[in-house]
PDB file of N, CA and C in Angstrom:
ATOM      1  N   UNK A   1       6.544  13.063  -7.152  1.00  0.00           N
ATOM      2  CA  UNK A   1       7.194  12.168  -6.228  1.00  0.00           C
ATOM      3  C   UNK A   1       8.579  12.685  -5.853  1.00  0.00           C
ATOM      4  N   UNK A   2       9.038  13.715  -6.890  1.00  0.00           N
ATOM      5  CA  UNK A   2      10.314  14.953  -6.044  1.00  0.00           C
ATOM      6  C   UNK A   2      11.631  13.805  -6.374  1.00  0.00           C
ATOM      7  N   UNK A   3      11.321  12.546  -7.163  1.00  0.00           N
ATOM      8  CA  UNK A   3      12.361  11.275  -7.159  1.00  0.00           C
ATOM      9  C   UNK A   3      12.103  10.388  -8.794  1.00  0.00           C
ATOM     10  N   UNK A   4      12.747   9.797  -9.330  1.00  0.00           N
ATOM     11  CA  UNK A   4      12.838   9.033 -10.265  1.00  0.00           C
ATOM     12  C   UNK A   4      12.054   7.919  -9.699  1.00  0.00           C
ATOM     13  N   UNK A   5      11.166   7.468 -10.354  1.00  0.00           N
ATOM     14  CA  UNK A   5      10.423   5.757 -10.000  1.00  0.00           C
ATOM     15  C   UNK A   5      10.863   4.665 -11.403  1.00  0.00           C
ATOM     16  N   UNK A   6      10.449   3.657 -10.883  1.00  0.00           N
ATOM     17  CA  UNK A   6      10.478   2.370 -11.753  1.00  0.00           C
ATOM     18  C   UNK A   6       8.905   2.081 -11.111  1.00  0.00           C
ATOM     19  N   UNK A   7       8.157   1.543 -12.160  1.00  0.00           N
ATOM     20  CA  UNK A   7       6.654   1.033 -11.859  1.00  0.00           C
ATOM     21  C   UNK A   7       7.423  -0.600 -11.853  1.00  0.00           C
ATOM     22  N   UNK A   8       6.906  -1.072 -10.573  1.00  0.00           N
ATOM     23  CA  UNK A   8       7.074  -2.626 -10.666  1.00  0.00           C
ATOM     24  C   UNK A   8       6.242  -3.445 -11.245  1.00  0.00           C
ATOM     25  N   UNK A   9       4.815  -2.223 -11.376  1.00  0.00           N
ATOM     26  CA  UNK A   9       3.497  -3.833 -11.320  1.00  0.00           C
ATOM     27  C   UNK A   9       2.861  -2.479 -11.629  1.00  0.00           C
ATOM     28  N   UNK A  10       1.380  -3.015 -12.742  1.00  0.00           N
ATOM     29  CA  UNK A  10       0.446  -2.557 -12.662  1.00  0.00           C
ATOM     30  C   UNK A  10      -0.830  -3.426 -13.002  1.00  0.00           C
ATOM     31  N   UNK A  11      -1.958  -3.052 -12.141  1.00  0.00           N
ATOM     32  CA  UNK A  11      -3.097  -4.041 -11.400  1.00  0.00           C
ATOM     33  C   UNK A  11      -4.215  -2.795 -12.336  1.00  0.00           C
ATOM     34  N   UNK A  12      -5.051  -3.156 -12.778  1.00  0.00           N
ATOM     35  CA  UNK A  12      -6.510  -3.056 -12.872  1.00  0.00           C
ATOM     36  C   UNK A  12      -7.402  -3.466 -12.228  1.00  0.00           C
ATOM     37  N   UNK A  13      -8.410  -2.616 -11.851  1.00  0.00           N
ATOM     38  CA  UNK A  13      -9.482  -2.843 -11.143  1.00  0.00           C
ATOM     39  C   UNK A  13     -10.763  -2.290 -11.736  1.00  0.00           C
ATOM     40  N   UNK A  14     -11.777  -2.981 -11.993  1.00  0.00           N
ATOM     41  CA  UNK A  14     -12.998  -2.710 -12.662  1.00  0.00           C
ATOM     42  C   UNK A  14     -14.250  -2.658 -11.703  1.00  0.00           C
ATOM     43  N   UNK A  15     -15.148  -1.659 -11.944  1.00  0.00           N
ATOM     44  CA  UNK A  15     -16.498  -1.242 -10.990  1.00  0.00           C
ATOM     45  C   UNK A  15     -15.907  -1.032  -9.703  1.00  0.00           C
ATOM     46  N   UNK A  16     -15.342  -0.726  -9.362  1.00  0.00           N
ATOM     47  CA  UNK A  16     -14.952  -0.314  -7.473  1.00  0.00           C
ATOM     48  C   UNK A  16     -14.473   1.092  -7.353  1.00  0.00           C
ATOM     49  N   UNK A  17     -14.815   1.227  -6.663  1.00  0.00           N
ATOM     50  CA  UNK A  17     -14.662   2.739  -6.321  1.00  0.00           C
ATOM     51  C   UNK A  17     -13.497   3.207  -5.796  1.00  0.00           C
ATOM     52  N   UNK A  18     -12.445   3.850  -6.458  1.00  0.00           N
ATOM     53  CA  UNK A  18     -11.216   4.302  -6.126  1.00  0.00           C
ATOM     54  C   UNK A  18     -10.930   5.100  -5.360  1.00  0.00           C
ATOM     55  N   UNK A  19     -11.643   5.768  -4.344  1.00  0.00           N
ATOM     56  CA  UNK A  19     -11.053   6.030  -3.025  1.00  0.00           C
ATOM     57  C   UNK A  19     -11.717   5.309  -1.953  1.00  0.00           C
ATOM     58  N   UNK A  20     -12.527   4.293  -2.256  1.00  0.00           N
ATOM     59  CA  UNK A  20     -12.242   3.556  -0.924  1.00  0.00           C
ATOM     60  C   UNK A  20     -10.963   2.542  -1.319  1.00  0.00           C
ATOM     61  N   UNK A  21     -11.052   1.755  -2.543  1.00  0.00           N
ATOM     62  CA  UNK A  21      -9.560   0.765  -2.850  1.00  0.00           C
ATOM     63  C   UNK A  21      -8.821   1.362  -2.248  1.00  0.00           C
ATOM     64  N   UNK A  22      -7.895   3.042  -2.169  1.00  0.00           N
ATOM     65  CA  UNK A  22      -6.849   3.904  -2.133  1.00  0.00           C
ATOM     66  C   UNK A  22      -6.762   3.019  -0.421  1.00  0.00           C
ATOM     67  N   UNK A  23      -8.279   3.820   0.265  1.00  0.00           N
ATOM     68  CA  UNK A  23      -8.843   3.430   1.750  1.00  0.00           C
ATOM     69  C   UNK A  23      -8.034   2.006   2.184  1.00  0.00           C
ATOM     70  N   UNK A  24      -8.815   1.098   1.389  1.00  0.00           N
ATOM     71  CA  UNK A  24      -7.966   0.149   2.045  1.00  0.00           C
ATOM     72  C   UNK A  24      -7.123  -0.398   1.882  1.00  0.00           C
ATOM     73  N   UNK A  25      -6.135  -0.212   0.905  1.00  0.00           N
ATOM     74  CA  UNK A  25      -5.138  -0.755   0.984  1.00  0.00           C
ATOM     75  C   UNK A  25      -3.542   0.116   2.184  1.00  0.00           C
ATOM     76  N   UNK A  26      -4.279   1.428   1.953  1.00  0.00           N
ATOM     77  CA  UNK A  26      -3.958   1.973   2.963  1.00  0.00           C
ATOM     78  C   UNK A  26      -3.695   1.606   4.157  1.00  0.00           C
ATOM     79  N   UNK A  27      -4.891   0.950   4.458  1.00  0.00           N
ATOM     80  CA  UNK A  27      -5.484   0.864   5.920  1.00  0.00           C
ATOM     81  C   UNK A  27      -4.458  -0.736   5.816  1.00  0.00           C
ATOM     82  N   UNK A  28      -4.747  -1.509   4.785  1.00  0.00           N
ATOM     83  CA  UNK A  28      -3.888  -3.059   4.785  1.00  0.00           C
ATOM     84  C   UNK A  28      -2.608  -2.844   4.497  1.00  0.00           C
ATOM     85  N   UNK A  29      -1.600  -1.745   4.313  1.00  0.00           N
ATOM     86  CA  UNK A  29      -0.663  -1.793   4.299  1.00  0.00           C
ATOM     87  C   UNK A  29       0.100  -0.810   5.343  1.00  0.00           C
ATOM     88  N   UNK A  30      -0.711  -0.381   6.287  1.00  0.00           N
ATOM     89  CA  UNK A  30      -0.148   0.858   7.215  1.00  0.00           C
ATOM     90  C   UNK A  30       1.095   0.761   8.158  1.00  0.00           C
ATOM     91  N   UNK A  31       1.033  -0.689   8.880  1.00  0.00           N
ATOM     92  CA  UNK A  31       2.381  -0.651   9.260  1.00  0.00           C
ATOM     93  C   UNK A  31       3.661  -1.212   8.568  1.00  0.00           C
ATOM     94  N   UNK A  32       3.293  -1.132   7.318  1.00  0.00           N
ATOM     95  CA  UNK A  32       4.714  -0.756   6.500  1.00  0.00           C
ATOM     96  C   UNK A  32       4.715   0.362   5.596  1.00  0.00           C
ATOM     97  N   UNK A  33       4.106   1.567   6.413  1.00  0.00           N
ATOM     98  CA  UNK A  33       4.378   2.814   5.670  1.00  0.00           C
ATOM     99  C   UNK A  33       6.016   3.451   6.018  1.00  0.00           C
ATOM    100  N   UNK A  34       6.254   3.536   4.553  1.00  0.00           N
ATOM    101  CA  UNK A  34       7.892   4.277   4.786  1.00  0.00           C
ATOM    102  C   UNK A  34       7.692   5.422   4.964  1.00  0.00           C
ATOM    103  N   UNK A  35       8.196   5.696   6.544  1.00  0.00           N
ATOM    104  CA  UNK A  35       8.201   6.809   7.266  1.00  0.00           C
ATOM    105  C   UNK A  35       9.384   7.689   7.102  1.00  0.00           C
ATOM    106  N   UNK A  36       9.250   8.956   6.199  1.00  0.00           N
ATOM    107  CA  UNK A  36      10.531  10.084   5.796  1.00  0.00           C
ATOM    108  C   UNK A  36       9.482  10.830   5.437  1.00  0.00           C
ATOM    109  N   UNK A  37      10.982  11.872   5.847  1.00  0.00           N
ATOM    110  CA  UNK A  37      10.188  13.457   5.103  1.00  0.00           C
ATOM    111  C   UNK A  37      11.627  13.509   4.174  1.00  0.00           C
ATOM    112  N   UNK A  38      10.396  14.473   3.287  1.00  0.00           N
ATOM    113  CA  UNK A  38      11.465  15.051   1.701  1.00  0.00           C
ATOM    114  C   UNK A  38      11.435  16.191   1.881  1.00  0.00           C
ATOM    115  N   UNK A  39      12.598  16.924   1.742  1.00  0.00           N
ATOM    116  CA  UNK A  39      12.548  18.088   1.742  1.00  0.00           C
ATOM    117  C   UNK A  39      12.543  18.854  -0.153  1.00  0.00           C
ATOM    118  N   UNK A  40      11.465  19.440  -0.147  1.00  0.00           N
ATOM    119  CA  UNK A  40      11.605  19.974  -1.593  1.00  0.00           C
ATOM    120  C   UNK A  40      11.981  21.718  -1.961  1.00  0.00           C
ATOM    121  N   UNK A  41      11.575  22.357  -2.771  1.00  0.00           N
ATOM    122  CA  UNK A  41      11.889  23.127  -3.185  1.00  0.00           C
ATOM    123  C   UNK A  41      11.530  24.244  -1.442  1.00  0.00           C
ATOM    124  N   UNK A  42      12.602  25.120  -1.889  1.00  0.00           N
ATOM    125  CA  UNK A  42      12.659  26.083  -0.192  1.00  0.00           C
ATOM    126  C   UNK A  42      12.589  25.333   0.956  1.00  0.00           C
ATOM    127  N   UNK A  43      12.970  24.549   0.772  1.00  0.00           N
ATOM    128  CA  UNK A  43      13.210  23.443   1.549  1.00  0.00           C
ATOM    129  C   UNK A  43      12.140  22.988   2.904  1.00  0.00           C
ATOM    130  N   UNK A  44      11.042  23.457   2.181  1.00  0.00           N
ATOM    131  CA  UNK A  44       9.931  22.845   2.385  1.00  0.00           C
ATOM    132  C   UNK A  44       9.750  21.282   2.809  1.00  0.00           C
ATOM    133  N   UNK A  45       9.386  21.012   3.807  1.00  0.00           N
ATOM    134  CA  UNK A  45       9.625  19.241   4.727  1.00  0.00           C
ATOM    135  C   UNK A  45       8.078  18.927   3.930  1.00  0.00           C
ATOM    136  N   UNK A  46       8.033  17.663   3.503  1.00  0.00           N
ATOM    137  CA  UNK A  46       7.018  16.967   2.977  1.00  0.00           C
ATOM    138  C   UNK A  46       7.042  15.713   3.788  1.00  0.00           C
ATOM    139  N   UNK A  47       5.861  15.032   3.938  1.00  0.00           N
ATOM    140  CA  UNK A  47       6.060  13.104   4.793  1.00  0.00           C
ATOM    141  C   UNK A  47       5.109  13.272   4.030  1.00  0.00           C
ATOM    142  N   UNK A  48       5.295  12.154   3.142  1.00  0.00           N
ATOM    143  CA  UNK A  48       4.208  11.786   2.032  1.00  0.00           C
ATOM    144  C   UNK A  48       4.083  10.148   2.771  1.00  0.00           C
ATOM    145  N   UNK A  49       3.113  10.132   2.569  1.00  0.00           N
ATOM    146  CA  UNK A  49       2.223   8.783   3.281  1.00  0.00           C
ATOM    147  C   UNK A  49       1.371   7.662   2.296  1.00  0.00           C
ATOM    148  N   UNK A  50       2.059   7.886   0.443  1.00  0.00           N
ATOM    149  CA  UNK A  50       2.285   6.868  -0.289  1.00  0.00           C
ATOM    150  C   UNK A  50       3.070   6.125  -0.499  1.00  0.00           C
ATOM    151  N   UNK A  51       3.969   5.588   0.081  1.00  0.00           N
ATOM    152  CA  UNK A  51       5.088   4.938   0.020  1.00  0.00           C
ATOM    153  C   UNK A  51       5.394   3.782   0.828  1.00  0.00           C
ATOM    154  N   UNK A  52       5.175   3.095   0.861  1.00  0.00           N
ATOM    155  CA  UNK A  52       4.873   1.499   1.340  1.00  0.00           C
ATOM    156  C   UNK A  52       6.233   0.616   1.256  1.00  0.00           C
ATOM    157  N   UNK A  53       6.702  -0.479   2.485  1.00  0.00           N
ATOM    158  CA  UNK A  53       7.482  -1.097   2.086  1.00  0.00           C
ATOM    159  C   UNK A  53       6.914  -2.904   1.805  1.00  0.00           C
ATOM    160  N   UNK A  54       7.192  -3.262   0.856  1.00  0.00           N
ATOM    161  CA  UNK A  54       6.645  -4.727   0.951  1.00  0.00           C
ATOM    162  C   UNK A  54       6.688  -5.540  -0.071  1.00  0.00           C
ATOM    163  N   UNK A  55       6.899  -6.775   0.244  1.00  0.00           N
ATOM    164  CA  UNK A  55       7.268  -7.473  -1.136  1.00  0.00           C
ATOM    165  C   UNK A  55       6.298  -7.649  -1.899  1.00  0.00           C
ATOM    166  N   UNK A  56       6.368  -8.053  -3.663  1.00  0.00           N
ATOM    167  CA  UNK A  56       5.763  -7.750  -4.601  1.00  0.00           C
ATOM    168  C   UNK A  56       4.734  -8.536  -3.938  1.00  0.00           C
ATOM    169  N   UNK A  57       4.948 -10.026  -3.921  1.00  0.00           N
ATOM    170  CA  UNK A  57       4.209 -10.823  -3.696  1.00  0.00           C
ATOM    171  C   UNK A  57       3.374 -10.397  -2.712  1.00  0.00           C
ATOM    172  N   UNK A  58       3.508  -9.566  -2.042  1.00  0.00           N
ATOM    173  CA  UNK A  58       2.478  -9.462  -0.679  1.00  0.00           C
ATOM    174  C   UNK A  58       1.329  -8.640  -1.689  1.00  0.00           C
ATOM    175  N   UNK A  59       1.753  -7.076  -2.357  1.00  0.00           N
ATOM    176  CA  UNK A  59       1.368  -6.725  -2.902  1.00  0.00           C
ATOM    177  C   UNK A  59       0.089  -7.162  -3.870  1.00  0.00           C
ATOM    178  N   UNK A  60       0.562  -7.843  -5.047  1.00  0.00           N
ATOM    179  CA  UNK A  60      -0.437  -8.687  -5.812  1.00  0.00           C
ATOM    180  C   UNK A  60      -1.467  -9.819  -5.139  1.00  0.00           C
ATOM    181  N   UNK A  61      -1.356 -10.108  -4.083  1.00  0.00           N
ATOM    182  CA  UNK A  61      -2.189 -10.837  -3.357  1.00  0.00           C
ATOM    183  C   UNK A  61      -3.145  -9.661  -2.777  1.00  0.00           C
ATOM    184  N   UNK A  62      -2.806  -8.713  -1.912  1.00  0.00           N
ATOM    185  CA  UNK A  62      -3.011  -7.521  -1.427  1.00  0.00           C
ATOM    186  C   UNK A  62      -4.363  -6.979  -2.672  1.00  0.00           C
ATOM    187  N   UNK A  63      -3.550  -7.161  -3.476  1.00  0.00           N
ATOM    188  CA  UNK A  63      -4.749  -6.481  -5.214  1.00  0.00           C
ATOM    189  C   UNK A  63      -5.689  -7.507  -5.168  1.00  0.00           C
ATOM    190  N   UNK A  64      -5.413  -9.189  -5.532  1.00  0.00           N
ATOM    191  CA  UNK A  64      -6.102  -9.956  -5.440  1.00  0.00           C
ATOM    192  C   UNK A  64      -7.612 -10.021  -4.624  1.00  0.00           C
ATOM    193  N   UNK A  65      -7.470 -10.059  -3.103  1.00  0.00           N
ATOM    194  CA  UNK A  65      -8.244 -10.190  -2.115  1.00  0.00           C
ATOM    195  C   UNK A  65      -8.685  -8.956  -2.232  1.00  0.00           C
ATOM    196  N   UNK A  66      -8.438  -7.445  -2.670  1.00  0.00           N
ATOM    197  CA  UNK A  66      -9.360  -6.296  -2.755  1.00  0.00           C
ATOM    198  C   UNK A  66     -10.199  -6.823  -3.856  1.00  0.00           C
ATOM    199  N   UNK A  67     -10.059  -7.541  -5.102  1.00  0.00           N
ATOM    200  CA  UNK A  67     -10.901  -7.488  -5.939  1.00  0.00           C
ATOM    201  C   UNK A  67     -11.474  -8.403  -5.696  1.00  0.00           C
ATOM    202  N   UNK A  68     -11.497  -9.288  -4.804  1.00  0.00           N
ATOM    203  CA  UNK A  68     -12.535 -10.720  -4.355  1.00  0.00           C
ATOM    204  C   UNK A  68     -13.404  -9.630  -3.228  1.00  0.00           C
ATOM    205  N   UNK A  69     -13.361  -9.038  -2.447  1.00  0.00           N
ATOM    206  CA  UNK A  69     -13.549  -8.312  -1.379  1.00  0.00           C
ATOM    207  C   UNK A  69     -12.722  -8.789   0.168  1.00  0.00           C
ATOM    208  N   UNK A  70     -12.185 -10.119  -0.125  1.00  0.00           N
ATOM    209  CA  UNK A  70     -11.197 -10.427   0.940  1.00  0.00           C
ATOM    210  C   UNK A  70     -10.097  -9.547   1.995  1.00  0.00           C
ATOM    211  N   UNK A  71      -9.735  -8.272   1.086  1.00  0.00           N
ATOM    212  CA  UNK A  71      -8.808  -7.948   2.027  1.00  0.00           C
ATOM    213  C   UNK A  71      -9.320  -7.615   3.214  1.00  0.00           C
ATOM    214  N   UNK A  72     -10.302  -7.319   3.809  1.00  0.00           N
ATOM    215  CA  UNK A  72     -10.687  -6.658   5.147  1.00  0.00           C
ATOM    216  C   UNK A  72     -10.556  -8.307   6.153  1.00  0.00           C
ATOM    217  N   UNK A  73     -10.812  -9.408   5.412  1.00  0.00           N
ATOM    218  CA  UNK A  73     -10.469 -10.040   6.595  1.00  0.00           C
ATOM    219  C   UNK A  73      -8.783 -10.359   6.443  1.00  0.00           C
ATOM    220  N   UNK A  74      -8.074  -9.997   6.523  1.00  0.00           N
ATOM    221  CA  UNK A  74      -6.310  -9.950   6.388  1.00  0.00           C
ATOM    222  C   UNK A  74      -5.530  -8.890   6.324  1.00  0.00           C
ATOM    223  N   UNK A  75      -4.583  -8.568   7.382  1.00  0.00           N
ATOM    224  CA  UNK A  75      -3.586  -7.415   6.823  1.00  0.00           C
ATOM    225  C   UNK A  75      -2.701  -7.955   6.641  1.00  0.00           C
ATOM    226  N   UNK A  76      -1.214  -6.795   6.534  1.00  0.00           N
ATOM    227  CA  UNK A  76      -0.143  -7.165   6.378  1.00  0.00           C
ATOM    228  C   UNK A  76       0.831  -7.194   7.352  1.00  0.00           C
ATOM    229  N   UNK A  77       1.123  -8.559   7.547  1.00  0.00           N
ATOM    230  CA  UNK A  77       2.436  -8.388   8.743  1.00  0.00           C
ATOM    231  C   UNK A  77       3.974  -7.559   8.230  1.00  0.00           C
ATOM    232  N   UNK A  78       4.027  -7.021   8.602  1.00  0.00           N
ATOM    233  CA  UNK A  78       5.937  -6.157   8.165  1.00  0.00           C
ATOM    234  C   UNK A  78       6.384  -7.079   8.261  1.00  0.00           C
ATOM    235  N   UNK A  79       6.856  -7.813   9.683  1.00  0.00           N
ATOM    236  CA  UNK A  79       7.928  -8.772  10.299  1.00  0.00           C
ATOM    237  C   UNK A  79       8.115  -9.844   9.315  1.00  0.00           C
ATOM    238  N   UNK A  80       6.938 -10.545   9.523  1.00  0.00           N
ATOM    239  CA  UNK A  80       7.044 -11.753   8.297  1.00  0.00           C
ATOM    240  C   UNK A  80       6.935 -11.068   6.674  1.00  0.00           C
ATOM    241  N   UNK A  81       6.937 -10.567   6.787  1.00  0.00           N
ATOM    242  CA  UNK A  81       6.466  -9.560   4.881  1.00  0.00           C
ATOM    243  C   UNK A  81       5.163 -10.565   4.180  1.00  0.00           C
ATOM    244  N   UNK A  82       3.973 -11.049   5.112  1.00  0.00           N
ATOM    245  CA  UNK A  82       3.165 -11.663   4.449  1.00  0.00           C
ATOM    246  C   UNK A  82       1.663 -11.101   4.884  1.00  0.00           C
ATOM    247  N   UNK A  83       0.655 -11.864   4.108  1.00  0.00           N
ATOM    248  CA  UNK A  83      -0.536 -11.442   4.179  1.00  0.00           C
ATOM    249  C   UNK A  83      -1.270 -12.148   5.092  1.00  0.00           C
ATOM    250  N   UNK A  84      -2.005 -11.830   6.360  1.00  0.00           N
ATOM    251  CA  UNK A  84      -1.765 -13.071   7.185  1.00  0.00           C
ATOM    252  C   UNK A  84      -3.620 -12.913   7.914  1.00  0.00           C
ATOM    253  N   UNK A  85      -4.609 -13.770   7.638  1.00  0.00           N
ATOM    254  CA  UNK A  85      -5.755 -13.622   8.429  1.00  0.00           C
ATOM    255  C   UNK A  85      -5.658 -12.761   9.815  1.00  0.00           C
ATOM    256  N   UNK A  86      -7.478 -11.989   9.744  1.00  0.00           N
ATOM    257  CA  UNK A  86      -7.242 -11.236  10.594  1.00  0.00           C
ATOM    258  C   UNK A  86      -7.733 -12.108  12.242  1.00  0.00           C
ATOM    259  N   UNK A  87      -7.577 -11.177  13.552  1.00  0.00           N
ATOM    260  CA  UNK A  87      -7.887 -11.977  14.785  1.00  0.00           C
ATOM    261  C   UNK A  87      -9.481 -12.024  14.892  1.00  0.00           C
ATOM    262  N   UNK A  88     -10.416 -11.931  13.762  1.00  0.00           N
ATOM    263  CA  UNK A  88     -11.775 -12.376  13.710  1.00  0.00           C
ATOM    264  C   UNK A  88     -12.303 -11.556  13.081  1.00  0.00           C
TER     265      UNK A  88
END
């Protein structure tokens, strides 16, 4: 991650297949992807496209509705920072 982290939260998920979960939460959190590039060693430009902005709470709901299968009907609004039904 080229940076020091703090883990805020950690979620378990049982029988589901971890690159579609990766898939959609991806896909349910895309327009609050934090958009930067890092520059690393030789100063090599990186835009890493794990890095999400959003409150916890959106988050753990976000986990929630993947493990019900709910998230596909809901994304995430940025503006409001909530989880909000989709338009059908």
């Amino acid at each position: 991650m080229m940076a020091d982290v703090q883990i805020a939260i950690e979620c378990e998920v049982y029988n589901a297949n971890p690159q579609k979960c990766e898939k959609l939460i991806h896909r349910f959190f895309a327009n609050a992807c934090l958009n930067l590039d890092v520059h690393g060693i030789c100063n090599k430009r990186y835009s890493p496209r794990e890095w999400f902005v959003a409150p916890l709470h959106a988050i753990e709901s976000a986990v929630e509705m993947l493990i019900s299968g709910d998230i596909v009907k809901y994304r995430y609004d940025h503006l409001s920072e909530e989880n909000t039904p989709t338009d059908g």
